[in-house]
Protein backbone atom coordinates (compact mmCIF):
# COMPACT_ATOMS: atom_id res chain seq x y z
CA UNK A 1 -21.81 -10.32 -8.01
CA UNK A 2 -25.29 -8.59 -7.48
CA UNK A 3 -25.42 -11.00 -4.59
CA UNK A 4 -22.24 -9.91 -3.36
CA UNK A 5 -23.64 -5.88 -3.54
CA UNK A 6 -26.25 -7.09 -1.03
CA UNK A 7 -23.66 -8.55 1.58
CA UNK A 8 -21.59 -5.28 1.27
CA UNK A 9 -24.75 -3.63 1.85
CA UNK A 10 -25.37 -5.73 5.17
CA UNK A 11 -22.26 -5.07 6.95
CA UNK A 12 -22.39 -1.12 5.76
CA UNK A 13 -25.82 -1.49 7.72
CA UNK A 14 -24.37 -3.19 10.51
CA UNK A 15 -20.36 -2.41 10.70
CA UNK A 16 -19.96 -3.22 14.67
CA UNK A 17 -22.21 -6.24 14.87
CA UNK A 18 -20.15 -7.73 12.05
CA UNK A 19 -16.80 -6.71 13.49
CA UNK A 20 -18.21 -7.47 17.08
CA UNK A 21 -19.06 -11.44 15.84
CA UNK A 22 -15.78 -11.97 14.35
CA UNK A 23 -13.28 -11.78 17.20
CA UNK A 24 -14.67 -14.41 19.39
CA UNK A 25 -14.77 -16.53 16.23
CA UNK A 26 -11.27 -15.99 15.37
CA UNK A 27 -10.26 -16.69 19.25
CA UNK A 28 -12.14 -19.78 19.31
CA UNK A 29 -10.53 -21.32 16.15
CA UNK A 30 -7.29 -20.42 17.05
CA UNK A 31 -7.57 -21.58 20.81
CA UNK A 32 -5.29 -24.25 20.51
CA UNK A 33 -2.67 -22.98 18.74
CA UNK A 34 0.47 -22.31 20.55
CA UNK A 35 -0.26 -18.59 20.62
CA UNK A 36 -4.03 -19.20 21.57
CA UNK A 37 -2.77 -21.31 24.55
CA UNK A 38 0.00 -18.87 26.02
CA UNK A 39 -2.50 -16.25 25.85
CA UNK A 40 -6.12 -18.54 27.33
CA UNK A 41 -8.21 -18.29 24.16
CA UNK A 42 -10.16 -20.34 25.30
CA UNK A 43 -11.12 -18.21 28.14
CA UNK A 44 -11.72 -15.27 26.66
CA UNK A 45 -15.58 -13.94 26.26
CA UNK A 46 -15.35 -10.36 25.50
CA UNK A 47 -12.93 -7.44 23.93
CA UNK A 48 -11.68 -6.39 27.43
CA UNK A 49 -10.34 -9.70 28.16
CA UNK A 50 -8.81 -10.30 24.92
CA UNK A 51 -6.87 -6.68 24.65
CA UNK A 52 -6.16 -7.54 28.44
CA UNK A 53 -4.60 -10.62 27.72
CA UNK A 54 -2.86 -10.05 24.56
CA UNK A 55 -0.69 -7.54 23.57
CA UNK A 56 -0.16 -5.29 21.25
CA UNK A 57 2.65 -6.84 18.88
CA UNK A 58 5.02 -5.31 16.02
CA UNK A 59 6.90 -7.44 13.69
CA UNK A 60 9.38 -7.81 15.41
CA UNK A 61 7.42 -8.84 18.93
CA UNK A 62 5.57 -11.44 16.99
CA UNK A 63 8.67 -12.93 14.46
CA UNK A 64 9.46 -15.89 17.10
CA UNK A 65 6.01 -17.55 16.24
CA UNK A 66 6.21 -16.74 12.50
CA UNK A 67 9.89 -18.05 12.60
CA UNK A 68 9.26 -21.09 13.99
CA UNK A 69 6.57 -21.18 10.88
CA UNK A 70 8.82 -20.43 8.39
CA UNK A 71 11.22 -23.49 9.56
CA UNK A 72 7.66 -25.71 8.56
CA UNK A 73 6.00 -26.32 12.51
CA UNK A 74 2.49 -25.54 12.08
CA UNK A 75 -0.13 -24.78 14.66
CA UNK A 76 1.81 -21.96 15.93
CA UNK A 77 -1.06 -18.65 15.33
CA UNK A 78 -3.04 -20.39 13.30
CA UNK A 79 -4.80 -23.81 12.83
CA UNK A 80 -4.77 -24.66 9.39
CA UNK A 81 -1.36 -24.96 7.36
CA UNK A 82 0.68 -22.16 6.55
CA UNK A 83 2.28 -23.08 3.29
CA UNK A 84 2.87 -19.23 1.92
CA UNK A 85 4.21 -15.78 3.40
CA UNK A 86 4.29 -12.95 1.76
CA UNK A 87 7.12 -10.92 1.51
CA UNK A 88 7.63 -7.68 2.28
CA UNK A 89 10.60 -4.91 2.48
CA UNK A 90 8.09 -2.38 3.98
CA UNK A 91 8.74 1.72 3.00
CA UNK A 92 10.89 2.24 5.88
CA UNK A 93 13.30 -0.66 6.69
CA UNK A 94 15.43 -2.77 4.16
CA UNK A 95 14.75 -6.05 6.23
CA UNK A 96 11.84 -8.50 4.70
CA UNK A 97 8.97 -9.64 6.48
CA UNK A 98 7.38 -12.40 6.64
CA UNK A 99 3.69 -12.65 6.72
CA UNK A 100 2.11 -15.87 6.81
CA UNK A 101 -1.03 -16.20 4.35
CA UNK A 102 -3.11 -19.04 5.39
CA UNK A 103 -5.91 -20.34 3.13
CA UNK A 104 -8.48 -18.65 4.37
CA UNK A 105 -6.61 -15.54 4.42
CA UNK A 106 -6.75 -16.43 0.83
CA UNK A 107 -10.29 -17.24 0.13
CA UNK A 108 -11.81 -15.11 2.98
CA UNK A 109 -9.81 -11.65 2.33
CA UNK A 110 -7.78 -11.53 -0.40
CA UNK A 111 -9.22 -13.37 -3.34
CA UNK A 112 -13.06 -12.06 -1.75
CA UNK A 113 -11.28 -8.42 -1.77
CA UNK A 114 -10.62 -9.25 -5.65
CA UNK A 115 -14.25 -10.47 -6.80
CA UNK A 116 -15.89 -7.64 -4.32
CA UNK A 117 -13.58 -4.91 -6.35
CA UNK A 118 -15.29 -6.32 -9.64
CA UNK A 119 -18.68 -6.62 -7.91
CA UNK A 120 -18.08 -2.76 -7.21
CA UNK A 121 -17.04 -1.45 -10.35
CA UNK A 122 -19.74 -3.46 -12.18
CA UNK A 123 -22.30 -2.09 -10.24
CA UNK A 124 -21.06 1.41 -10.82
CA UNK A 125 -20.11 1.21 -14.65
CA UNK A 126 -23.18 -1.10 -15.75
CA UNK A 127 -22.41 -0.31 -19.52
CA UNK A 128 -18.72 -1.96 -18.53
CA UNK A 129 -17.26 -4.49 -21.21
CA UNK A 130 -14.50 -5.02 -18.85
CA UNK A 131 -14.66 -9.00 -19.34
CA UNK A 132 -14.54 -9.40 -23.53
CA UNK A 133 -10.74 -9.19 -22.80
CA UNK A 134 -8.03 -9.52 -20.27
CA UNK A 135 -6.31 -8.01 -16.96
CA UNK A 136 -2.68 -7.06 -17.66
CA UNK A 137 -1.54 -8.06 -13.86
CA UNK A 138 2.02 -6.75 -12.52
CA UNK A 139 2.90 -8.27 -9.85
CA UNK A 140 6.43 -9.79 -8.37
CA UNK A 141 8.13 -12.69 -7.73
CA UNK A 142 7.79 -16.36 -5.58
CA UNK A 143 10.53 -18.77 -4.51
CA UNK A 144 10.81 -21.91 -2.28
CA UNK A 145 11.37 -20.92 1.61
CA UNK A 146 14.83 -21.53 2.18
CA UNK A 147 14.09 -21.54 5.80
CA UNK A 148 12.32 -24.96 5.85
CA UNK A 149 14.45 -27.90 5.30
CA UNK A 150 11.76 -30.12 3.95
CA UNK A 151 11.11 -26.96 1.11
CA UNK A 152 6.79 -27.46 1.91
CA UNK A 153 6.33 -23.94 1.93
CA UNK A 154 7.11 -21.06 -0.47
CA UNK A 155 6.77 -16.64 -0.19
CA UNK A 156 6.71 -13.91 -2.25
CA UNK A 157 5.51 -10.60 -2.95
CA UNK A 158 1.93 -10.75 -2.18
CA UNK A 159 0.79 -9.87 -5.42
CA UNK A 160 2.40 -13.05 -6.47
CA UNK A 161 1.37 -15.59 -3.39
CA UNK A 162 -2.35 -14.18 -4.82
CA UNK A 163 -1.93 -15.23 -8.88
CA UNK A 164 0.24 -18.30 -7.84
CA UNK A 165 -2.88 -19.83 -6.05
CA UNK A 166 -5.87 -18.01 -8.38
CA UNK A 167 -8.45 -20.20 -9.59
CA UNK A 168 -8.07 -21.48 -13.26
CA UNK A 169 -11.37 -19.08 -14.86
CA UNK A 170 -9.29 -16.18 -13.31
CA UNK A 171 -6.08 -17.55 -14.91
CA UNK A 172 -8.05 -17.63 -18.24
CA UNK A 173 -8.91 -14.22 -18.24
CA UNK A 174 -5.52 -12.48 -17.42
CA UNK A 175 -2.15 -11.86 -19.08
CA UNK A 176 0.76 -12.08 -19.27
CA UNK A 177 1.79 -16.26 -18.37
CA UNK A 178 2.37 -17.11 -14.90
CA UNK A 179 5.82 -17.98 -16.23
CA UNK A 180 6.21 -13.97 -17.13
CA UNK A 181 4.27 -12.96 -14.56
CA UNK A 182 6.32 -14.33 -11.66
CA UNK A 183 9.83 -13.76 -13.69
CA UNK A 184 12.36 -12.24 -10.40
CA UNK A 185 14.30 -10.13 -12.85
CA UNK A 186 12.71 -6.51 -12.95
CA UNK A 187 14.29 -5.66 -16.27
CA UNK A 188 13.61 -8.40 -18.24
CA UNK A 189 10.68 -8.69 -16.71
CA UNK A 190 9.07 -5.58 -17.82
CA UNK A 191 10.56 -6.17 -21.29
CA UNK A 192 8.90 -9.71 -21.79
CA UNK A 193 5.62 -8.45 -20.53
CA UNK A 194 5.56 -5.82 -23.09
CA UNK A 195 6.25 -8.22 -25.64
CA UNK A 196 3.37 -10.90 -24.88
CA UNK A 197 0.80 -8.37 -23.79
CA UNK A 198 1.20 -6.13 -26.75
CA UNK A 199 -1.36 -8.32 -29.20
CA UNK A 200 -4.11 -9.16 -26.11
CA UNK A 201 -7.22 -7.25 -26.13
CA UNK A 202 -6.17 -5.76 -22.90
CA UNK A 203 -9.42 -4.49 -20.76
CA UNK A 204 -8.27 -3.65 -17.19
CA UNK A 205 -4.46 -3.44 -15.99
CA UNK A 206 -3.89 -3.88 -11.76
CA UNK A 207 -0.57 -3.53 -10.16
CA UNK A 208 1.69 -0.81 -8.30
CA UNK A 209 1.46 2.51 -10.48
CA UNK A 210 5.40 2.66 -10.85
CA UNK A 211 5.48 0.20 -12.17
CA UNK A 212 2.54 -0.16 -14.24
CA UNK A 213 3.87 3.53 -16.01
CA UNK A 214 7.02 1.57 -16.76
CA UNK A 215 5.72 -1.22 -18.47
CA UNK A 216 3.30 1.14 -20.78
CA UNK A 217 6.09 3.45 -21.88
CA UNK A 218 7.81 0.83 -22.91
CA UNK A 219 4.80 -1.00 -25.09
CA UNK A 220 4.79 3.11 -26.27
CA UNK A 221 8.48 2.84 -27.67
CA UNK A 222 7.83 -0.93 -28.93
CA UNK A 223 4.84 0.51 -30.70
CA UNK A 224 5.63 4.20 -31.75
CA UNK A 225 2.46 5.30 -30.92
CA UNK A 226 1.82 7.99 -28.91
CA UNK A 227 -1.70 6.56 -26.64
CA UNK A 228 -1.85 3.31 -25.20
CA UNK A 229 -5.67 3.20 -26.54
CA UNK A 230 -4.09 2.70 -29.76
CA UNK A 231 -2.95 -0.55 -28.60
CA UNK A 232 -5.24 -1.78 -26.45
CA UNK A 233 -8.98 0.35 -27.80
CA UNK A 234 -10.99 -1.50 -24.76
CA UNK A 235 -8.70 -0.69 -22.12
CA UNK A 236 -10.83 0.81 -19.32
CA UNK A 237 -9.64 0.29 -15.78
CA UNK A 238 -6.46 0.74 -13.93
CA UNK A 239 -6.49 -0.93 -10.19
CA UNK A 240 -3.87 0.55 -8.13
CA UNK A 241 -2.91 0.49 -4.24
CA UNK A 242 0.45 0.08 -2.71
CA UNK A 243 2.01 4.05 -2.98
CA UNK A 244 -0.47 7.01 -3.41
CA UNK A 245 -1.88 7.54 -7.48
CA UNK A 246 -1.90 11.19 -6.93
CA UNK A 247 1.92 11.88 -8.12
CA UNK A 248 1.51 9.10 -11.29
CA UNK A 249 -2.18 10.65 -12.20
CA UNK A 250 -0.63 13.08 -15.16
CA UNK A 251 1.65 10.35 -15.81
CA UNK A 252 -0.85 7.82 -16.91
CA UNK A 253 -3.55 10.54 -18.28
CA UNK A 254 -0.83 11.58 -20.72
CA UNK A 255 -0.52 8.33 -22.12
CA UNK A 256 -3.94 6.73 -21.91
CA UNK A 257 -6.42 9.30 -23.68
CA UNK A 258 -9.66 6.71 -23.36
CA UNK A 259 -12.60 8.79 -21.65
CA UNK A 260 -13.61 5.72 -20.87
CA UNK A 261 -10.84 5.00 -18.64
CA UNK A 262 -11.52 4.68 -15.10
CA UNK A 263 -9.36 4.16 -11.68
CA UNK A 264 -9.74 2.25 -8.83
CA UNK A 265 -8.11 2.73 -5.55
CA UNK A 266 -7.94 -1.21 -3.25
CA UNK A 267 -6.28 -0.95 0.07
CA UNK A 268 -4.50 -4.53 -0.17
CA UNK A 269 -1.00 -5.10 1.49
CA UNK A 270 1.05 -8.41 2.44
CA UNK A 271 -0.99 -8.40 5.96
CA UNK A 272 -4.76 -7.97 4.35
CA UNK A 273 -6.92 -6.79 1.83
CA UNK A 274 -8.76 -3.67 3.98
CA UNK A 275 -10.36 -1.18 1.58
CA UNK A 276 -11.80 -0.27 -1.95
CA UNK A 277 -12.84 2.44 -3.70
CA UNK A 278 -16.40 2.22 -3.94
CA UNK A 279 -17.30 5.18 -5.54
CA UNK A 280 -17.19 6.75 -8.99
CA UNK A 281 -16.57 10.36 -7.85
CA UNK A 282 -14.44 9.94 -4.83
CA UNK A 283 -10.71 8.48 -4.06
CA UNK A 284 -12.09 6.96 -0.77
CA UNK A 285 -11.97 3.69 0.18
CA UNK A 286 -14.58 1.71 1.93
CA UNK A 287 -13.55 -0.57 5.01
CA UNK A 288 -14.19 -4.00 4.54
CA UNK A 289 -15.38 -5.59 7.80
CA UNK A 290 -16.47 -9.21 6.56
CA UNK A 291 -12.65 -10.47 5.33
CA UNK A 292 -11.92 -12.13 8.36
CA UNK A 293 -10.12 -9.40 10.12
CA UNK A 294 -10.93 -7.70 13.33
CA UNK A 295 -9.40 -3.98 13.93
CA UNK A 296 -8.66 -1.64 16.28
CA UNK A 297 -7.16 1.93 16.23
CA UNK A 298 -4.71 3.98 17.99
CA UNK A 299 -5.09 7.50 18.35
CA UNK A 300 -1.49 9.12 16.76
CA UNK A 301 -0.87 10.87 19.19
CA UNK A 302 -0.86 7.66 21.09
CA UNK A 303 1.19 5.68 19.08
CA UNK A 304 4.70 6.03 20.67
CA UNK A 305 3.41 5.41 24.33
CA UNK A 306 4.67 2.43 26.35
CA UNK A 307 0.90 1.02 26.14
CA UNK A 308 -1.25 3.39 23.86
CA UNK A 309 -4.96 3.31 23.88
CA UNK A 310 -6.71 1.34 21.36
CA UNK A 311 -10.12 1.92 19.77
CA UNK A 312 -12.80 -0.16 18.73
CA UNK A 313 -14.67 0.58 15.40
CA UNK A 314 -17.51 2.38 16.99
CA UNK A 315 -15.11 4.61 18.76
CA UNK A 316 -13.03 6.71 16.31
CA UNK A 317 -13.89 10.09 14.95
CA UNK A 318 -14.01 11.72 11.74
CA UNK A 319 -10.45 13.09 10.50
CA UNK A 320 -8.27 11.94 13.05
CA UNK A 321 -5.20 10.11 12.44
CA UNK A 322 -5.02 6.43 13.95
CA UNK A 323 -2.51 4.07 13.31
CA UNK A 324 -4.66 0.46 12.43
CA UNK A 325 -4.50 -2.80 14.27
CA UNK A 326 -5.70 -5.77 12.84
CA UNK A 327 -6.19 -9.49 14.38
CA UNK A 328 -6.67 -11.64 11.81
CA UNK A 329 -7.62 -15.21 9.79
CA UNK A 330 -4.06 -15.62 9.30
CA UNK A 331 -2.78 -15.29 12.97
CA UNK A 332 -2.07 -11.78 13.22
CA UNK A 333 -2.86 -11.04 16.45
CA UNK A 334 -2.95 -7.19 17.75
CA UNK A 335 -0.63 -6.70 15.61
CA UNK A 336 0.51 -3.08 14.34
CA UNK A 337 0.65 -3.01 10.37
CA UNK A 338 2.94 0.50 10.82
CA UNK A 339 -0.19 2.23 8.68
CA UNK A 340 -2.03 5.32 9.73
CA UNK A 341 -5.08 6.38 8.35
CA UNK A 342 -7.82 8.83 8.72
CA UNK A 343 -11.96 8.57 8.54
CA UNK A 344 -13.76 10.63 5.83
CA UNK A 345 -16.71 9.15 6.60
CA UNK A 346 -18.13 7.31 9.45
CA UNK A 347 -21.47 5.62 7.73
CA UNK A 348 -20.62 3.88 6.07
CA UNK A 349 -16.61 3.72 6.92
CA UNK A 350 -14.58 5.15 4.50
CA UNK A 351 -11.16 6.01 5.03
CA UNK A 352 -7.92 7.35 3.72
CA UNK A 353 -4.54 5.93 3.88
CA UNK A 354 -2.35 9.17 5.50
CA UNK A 355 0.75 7.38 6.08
CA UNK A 356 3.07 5.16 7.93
CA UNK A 357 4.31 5.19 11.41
CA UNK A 358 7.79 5.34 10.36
CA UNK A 359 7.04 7.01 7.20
CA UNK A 360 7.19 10.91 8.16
CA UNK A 361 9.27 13.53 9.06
CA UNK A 362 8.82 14.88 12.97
CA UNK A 363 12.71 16.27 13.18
CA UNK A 364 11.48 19.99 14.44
CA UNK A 365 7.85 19.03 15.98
CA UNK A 366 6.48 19.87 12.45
CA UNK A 367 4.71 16.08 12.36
CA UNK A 368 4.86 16.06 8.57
CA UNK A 369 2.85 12.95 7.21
CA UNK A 370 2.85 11.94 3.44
CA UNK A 371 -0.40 13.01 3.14
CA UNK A 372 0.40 16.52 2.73
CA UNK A 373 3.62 16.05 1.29
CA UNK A 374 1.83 13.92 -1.56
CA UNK A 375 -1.28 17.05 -1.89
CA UNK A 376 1.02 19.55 -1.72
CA UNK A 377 2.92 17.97 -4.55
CA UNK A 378 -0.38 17.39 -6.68
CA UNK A 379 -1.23 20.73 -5.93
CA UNK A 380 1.94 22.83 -7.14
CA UNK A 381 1.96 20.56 -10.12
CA UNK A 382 -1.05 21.56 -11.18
CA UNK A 383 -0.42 25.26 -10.54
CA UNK A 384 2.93 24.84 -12.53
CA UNK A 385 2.21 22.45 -14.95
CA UNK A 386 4.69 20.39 -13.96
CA UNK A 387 5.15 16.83 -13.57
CA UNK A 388 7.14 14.45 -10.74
CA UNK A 389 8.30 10.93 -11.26
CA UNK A 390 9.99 10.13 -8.27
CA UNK A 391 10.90 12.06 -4.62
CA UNK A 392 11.85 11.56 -1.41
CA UNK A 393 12.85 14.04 2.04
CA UNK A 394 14.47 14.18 5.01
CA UNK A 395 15.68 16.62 7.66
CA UNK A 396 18.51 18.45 7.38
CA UNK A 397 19.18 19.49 11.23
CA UNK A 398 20.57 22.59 13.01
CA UNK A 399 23.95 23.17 12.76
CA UNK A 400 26.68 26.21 13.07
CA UNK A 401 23.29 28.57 14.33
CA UNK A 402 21.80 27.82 10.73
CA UNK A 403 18.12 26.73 11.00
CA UNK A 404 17.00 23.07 9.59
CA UNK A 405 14.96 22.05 6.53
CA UNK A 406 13.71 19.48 4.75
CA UNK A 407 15.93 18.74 1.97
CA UNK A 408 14.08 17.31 -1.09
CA UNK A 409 15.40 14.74 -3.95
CA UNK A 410 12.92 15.01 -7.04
CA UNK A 411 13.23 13.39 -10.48
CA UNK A 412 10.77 15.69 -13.00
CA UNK A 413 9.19 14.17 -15.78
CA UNK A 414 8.34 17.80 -16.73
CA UNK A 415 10.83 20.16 -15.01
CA UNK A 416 9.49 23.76 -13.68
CA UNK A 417 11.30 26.37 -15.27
CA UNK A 418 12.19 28.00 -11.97
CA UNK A 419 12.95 25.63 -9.86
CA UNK A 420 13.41 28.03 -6.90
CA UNK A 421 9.91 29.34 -7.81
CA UNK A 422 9.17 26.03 -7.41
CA UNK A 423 10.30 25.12 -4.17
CA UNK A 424 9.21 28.50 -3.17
CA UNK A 425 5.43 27.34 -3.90
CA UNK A 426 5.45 23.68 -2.14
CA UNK A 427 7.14 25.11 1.10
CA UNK A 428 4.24 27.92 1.02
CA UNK A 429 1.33 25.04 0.46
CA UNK A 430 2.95 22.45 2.83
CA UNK A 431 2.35 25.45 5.92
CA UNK A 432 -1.10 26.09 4.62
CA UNK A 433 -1.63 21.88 4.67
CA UNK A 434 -0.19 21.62 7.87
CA UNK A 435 -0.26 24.02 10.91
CA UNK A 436 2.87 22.09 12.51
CA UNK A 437 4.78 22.61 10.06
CA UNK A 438 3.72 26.78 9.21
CA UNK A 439 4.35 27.10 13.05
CA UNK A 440 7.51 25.68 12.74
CA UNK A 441 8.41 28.07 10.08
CA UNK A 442 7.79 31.06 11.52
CA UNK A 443 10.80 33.48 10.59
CA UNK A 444 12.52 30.42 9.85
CA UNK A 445 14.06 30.01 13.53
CA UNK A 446 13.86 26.02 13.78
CA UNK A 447 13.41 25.81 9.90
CA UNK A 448 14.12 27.30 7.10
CA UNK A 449 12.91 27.06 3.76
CA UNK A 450 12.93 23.36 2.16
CA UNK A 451 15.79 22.88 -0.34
CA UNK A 452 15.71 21.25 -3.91
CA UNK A 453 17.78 18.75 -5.44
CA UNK A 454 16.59 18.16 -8.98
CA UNK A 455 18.03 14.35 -9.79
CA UNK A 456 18.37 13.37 -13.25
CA UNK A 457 16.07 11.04 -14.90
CA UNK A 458 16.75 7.42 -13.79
CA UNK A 459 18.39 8.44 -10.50
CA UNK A 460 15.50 6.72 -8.30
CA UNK A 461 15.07 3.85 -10.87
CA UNK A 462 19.20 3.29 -10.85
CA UNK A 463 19.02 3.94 -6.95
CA UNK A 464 16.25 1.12 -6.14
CA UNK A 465 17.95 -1.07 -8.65
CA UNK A 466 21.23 -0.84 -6.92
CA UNK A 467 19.78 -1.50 -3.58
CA UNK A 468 18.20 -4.48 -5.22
CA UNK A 469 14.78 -3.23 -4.93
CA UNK A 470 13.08 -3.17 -8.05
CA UNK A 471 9.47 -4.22 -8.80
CA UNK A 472 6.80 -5.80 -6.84
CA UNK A 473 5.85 -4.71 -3.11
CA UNK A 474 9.42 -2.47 -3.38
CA UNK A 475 8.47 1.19 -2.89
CA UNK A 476 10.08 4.74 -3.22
CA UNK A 477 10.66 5.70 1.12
CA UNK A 478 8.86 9.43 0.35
CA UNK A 479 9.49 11.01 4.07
CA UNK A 480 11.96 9.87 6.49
CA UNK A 481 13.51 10.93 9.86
CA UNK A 482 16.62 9.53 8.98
CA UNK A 483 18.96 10.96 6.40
CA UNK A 484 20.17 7.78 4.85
CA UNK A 485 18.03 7.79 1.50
CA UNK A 486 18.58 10.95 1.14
CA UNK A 487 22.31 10.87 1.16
CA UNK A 488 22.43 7.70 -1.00
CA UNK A 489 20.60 9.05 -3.34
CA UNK A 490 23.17 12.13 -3.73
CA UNK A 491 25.78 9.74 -3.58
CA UNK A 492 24.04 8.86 -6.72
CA UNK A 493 23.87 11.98 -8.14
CA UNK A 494 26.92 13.35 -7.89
C-alpha cells in the first residue's frame, strides 16, 4: 500500500503524460475489434485523429455493439471476453443499462480503485485498526443474462459484479455471506443482513448511504440500543458514493456517536471507478488517471449542441461545469456517462460531482443543478435543525397568468415547525446559490416561490418499492424537468 502512495504520487506529478500514454494504448489493443475496425484504430496516432474519427456516443448510440455482446459475440469494443455487465437504472430514466465490465476493467479500475481507497485512508489515519475486523458491504443483486442463449455471461448492480469476482483474502475479511450479500429481495435482504452482521466485529461499512441508514436502524430496533458503537465498538469508516452524503450526514451522526468515525467519499459507478476522497479535511475527490480510462470534458454550456466541444485534461478550468467523457478498458468509447462535474482544484485534480445531464431543473432558464439544491438543503437544515430523509422537484409551469415554481416532495426525519418558514428559507438560499435562479425570481414574474409538500414517512421508500426499485444502484431522481415523479409520488400521498 505504501507502494501504491508512491504511484498516486507519480501520476499527481504527471496527470497529462499519464492520460496522454493511455489512449494510444487503449486504441491499439482494441484495433481489431469490430468497433476498432469501423472506426481505423489502427490508424490513428494522435487525439485529433481519434476525436475526428470517433464520435461522441450516448447509451443509446453505442447499445448495438453492447447488444450484440449481451447475446454472447465477443470482440465487438473490446478484445478480451466480456462475461459481466453491470446494471444500471440511471437517476433519470427507468430503462437498465448495460455496461460491459471486462477483466481488466476489473483488475485495472475497479478492484485497483478499492485497494487505492485503503492505501489512502491508511496513509491518512496511521493509528487505523480498520483490519482486526470486517467490512459490512451493501451492495445488490446478480443474475444469469437472459439475453445469451448459451447463459456464459451474467450482470448486476455493479456493486455486486465487484464482490461476485473479489479475491478470496477480500472475501475473508467482509460480511455478510455472498449468499446474503447478493439476496434480490430488498426487504428481506436488509433484514437477514442485520441478523448475521449483528455479532461481527464490524470495522468499516461501504455501500449507498440510503441504504446503509436502513440497514443500521434496523440492527438499532433488533438491538434496543440507541448508538451503533454499542454494537459494533471498532466501527470506524463509512465508504459512500452513488447519491450525495450531505442530506444522510445528521442521519448517520445521530446514530453512530464514535469520534473515531470517519467518511470517505469514492466516485465509482457501473461505467468506472473515477475518484476518491483523499483527504481528511475535505469532501473532494481526487481524479484517478492510471485506471485505464482516458477522459475528456464538455463545457455545459456545450452539452446540448449538435457536436459540442470536448476538452482534454490540461484544458479545463477551475469551477466550471463539464459534463465527463470517458474511453475506456472496457470499450467505452467517447462515450457520455450523463455526469457533470466541476474542478476544485487543478494540481493535483480534484473534483466534485455537481450533477447529471438529465438530472436538473432548466424549465424557466434558472439552470438549477443538484448541487445547490443538495447545499441549500444542508444549509437550511442546519439553520433549522431539521432533518430530510428523502426529496425530489420539478417544475410546475405557467398557467392561467400564474407564475411557475418548483414544487418540492420532502419526507422529514425531523419536521420544521413552520414549514412555510421553511420553504421560505431554502427558496431565499437557492437565489443566493444560484444567480439563474435569483434572476429568475425577481418579483416572481416567471417564478414564484417554491411550494412544499411534506410526504409522510415511508412515502419515497413505498414509492421506489412500488416502481420496483429498491436497493442497490436504484436512486431517489432529486431534480427533474419532467413532472412525472413528482406526480407519482402525490399519487402516493394522497
Amino acid at each position: 500500500m505504501k507502494k501504491r502512495i508512491h504511484e498516486v504520487e507519480l501520476f499527481i506529478k504527471y496527470p497529462n503524460e499519464v492520460q496522454n500514454e493511455l489512449l494510444p494504448w487503449l486504441t491499439y489493443r482494441a484495433r481489431n475489434t469490430k468497433f476498432g475496425k469501423e472506426y481505423g484504430f489502427e490508424e490513428i496516432k494522435s487525439y485529433n485523429e481519434f476525436k475526428n474519427r470517433v464520435p461522441l456516443h450516448s447509451y443509446e448510440e453505442i447499445y448495438p455493439y453492447i447488444d450484440q455482446l449481451l447475446k454472447g459475440e465477443q470482440n465487438i469494443l473490446w478484445p478480451t471476453e466480456i462475461r459481466w455487465f453491470a446494471k444500471s437504472s440511471g437517476t433519470t430514466n427507468d430503462r437498465s443499462k448495460f455496461i460491459p465490465v471486462s477483466d481488466e476493467a476489473l483488475e485495472d479500475c475497479h478492484f485497483k480503485g478499492g485497494k487505492d481507497l485503503l492505501s489512502i485512508y491508511l496513509h491518512n489515519n496511521p493509528e487505523s485498526r480498520l483490519f482486526t475486523g470486517k467490512n459490512l458491504s451493501i451492495g445488490g443483486s446478480q443474475q444469469v443474462n437472459q439475453f445469451d442463449n448459451n447463459s456464459n455471461s451474467y450482470y448486476g448492480d455493479v456493486s455486486a459484479v465487484i464482490m461476485k469476482n473479489l479475491p478470496f483474502w477480500v472475501q475473508i475479511i467482509r460480511t455478510p455471506s455472498l449468499e446474503i450479500a447478493l439476496m434480490d429481495e430488498w426487504e428481506r435482504k436488509i433484514e437477514a443482513m442485520a441478523q448475521a452482521t449483528i455479532k461481527e466485529d464490524v470495522t468499516s461499512l461501504s455501500g449507498v448511504p440510503t441504504w446503509t441508514i436502513v440497514l443500521l436502524q434496523r440492527i438499532l430496533e433488533i438491538t434496543g440500543e440507541k448508538d451503533i458503537s454499542q454494537v459494533w465498538p471498532n466501527l470506524e469508516l463509512f465508504i459512500h458514493g452513488a447519491v450525495s452524503f450531505t442530506p444522510y450526514r445528521h442521519l448517520f451522526e445521530d446514530i453512530i456517536k464514535s469520534p473515531r468515525m470517519n467518511y470517505v467519499e469514492t466516485y465509482n459507478a457501473s461505467e468506472g471507478f473515477f475518484g476518491i476522497q483523499d483527504q481528511s479535511d475535505s469532501d473532494e475527490m481526487l481524479l484517478m488517471l492510471d485506471y485505464g480510462i482516458f477522459y475528456e470534458f464538455i463545457p455545459i454550456e456545450e452539452s446540448d449542441n449538435e457536436q459540442p466541444k470536448t476538452l482534454l485534461l490540461d484544458q479545463v478550468e477551475l469551477d466550471q461545469v463539464y459534463e465527463v467523457v470517458i474511453s475506456t478498458n472496457a470499450g467505452l468509447w467517447r462515450y457520455r456517462i450523463g455526469d457533470t462535474i466541476r474542478f476544485t482544484s487543478l494540481n493535483p485534480f480534484r473534483i466534485k460531482i455537481s450533477g447529471r445531464t438529465k438530472h436538473f431543473i432548466n424549465a424557466f432558464g434558472e439552470e438549477l443543478m443538484i448541487e445547490n439544491a443538495e447545499k441549500a438543503i444542508a444549509i437550511v437544515n442546519e439553520q433549522t435543525n431539521v432533518t430530510i430523509d428523502n426529496f425530489t422537484a420539478a417544475p410546475k409551469y405557467l398557467s392561467h397568468g400564474k407564475s411557475g415554481a418548483h414544487e418540492w416532495v420532502i419526507e422529514f426525519a425531523q419536521e420544521p415547525d413552520d414549514l412555510e418558514a421553511f420553504a421560505d428559507l431554502l427558496d431565499q438560499e437557492l437565489r443566493r446559490l444560484n444567480s439563474d435562479y435569483d434572476a429568475k425570481r425577481q418579483k416572481d414574474i416567471a417564478l414564484g416561490r417554491l411550494i412544499i409538500h411534506k410526504a409522510p414517512k415511508g412515502t419515497f421508500y413505498n414509492w421506489m418499492r412500488s416502481r420496483g426499485k429498491l436497493g442497490g444502484q436504484n436512486k431517489v431522481p432529486r431534480l427533474s424537468n419532467s413532472r412525472e415523479y413528482v406526480e407519482d409520488l402525490l399519487k402516493h400521498m394522497y
